[in-house]
C-alpha atoms as a PDB file:
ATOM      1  CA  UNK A   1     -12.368  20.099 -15.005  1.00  0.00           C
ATOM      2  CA  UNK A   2     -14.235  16.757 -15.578  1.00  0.00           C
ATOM      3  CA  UNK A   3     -13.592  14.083 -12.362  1.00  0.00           C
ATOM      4  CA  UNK A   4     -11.685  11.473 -13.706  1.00  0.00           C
ATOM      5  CA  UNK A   5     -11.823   7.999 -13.370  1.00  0.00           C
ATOM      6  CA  UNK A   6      -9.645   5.641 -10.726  1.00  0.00           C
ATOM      7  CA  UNK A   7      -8.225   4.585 -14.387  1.00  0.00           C
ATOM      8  CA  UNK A   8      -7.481   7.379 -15.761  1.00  0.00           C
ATOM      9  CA  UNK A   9      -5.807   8.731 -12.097  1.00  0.00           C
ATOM     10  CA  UNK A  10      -3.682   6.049 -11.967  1.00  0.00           C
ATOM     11  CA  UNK A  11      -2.609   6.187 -15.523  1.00  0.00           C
ATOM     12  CA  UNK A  12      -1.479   9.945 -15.213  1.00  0.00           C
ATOM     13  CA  UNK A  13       0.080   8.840 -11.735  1.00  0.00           C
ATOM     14  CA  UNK A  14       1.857   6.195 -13.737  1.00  0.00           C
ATOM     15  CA  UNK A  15       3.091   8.438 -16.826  1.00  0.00           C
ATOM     16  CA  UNK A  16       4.357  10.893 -14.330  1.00  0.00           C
ATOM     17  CA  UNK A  17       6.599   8.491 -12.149  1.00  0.00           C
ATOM     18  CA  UNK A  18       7.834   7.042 -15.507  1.00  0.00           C
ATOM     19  CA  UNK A  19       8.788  10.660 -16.773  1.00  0.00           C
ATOM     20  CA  UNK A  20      10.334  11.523 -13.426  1.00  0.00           C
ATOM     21  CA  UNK A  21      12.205   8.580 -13.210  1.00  0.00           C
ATOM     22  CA  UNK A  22      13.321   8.542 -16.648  1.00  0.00           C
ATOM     23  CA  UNK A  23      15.106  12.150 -16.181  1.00  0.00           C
ATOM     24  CA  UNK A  24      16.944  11.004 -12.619  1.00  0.00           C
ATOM     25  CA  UNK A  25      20.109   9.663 -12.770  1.00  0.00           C
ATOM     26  CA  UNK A  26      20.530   8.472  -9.096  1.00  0.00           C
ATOM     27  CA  UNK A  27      17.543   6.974  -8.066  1.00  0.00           C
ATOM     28  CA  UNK A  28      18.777   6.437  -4.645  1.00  0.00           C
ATOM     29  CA  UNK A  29      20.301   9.835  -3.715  1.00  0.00           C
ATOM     30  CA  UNK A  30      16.790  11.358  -4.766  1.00  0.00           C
ATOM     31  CA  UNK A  31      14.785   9.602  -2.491  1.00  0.00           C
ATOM     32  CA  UNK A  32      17.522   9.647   0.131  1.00  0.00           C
ATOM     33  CA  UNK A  33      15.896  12.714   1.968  1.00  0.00           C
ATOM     34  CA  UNK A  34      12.282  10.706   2.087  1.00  0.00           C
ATOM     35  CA  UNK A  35      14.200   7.812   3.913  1.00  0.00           C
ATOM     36  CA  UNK A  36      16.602  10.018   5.967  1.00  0.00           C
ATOM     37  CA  UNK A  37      12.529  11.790   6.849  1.00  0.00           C
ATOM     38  CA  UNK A  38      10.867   8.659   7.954  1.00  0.00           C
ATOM     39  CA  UNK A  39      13.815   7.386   9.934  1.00  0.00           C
ATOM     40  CA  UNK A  40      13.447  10.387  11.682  1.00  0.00           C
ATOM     41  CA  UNK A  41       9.820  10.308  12.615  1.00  0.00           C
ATOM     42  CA  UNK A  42      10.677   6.819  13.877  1.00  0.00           C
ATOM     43  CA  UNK A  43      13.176   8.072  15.903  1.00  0.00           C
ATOM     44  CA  UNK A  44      10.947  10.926  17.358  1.00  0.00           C
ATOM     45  CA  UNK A  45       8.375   8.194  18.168  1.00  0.00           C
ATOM     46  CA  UNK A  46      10.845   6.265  19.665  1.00  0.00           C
ATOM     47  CA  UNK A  47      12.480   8.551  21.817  1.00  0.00           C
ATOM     48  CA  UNK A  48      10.494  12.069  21.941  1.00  0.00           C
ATOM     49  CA  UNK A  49      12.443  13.958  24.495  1.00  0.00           C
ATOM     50  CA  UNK A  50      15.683  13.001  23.190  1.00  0.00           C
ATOM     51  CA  UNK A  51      17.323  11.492  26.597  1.00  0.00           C
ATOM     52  CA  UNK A  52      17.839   7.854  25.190  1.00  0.00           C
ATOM     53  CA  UNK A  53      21.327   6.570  23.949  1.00  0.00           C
ATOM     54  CA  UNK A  54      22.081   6.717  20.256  1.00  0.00           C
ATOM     55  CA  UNK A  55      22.188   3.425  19.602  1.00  0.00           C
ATOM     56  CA  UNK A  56      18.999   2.383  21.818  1.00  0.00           C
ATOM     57  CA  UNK A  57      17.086   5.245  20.086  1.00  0.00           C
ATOM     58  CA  UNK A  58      18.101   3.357  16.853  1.00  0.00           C
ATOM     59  CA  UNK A  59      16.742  -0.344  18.101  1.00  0.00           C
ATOM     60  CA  UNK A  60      14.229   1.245  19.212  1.00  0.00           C
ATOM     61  CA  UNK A  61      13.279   3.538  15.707  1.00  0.00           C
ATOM     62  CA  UNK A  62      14.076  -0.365  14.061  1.00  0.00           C
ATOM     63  CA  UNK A  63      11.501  -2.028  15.446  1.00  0.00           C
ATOM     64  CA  UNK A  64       8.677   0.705  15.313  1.00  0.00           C
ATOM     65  CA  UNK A  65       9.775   0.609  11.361  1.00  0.00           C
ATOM     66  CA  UNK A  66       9.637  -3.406  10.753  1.00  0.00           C
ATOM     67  CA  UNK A  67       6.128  -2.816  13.185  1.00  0.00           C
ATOM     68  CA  UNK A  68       5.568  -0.146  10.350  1.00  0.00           C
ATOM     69  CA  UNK A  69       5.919  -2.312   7.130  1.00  0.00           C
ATOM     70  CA  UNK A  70       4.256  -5.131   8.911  1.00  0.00           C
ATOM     71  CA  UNK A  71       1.137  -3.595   9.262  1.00  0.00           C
ATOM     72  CA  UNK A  72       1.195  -2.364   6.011  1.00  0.00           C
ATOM     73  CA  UNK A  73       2.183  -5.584   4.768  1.00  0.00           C
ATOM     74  CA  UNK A  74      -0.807  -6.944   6.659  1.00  0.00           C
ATOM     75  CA  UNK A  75      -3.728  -4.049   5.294  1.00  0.00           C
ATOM     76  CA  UNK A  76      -2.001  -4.837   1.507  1.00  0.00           C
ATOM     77  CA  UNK A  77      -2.797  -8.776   2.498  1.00  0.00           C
ATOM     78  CA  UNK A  78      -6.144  -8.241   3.278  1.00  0.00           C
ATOM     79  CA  UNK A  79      -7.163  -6.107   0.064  1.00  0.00           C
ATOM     80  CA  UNK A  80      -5.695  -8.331  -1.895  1.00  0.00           C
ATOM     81  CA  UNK A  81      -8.321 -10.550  -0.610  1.00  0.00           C
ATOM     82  CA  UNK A  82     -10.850  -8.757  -0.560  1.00  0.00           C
ATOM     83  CA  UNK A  83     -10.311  -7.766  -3.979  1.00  0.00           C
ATOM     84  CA  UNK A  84     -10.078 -11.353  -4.932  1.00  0.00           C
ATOM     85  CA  UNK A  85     -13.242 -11.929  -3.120  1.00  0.00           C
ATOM     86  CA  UNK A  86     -14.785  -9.173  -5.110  1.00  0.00           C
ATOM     87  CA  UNK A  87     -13.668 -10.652  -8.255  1.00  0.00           C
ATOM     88  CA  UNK A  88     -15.647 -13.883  -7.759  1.00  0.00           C
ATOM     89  CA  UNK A  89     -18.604 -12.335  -6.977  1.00  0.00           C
ATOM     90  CA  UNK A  90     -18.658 -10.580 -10.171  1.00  0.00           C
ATOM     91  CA  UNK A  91     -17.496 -13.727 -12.426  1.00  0.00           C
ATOM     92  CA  UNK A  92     -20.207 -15.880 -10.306  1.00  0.00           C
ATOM     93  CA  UNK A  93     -22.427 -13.249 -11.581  1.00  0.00           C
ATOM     94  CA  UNK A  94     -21.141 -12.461 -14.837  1.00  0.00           C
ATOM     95  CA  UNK A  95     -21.646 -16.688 -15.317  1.00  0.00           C
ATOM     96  CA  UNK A  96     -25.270 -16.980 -14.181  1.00  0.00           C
ATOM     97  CA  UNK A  97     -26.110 -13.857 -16.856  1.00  0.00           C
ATOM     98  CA  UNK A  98     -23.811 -16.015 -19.550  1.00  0.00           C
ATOM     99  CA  UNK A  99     -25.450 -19.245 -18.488  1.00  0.00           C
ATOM    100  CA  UNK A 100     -29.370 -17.858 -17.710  1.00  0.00           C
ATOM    101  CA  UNK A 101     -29.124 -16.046 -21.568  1.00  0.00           C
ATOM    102  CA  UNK A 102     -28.420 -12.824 -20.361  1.00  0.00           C
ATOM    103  CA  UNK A 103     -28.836  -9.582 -21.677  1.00  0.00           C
ATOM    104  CA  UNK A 104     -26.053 -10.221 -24.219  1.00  0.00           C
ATOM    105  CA  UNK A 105     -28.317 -13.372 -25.395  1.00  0.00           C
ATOM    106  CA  UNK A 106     -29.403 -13.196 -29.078  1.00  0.00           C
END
């Protein structure tokens, strides 16, 4: 099998989600295991012998989530920018060939 593009990847990862969401009919209750999963794991984290109090187990498994999506939040940030920084390099570039009669120049 040929290796396939980051395009073409995230095309076919695209035209599956759209064909697996277009045949559920509760959106939430199928990806309630996934959350119910991840709550857990913050829980473990949180309290990994099991001795705390339910509901300080549960502050506790909060917070280590909202530190969770922050970071995330933060790494997303900083592609974005780096993307963005990426971008203007190659339109600087892309400008100078354009401007200098580049190899596109007749």
């Amino acid at each position: 099998m040929p290796a396939r593009s980051f395009e073409d990847r995230s095309l076919i990862s695209k035209l599956a989600a759209a064909e697996r969401w277009g045949h559920e009919p509760d959106r939430v209750a199928a990806t309630a295991p996934a959350r119910a999963g991840l709550r857990a794991k913050f829980e473990r984290e949180a309290d990994p012998d099991g001795s705390l109090p339910v509901a300080e187990r549960a502050r506790r498994a909060d917070s280590l989530m909202k530190a969770h999506m922050l970071r995330m939040s933060l790494r997303a940030k900083a592609s974005r920018r780096k993307a963005a920084e990426h971008t203007a390099v190659a339109d600087a570039a892309e400008a100078e060939l354009t401007g200098s009669g580049g190899p596109d120049a007749a």
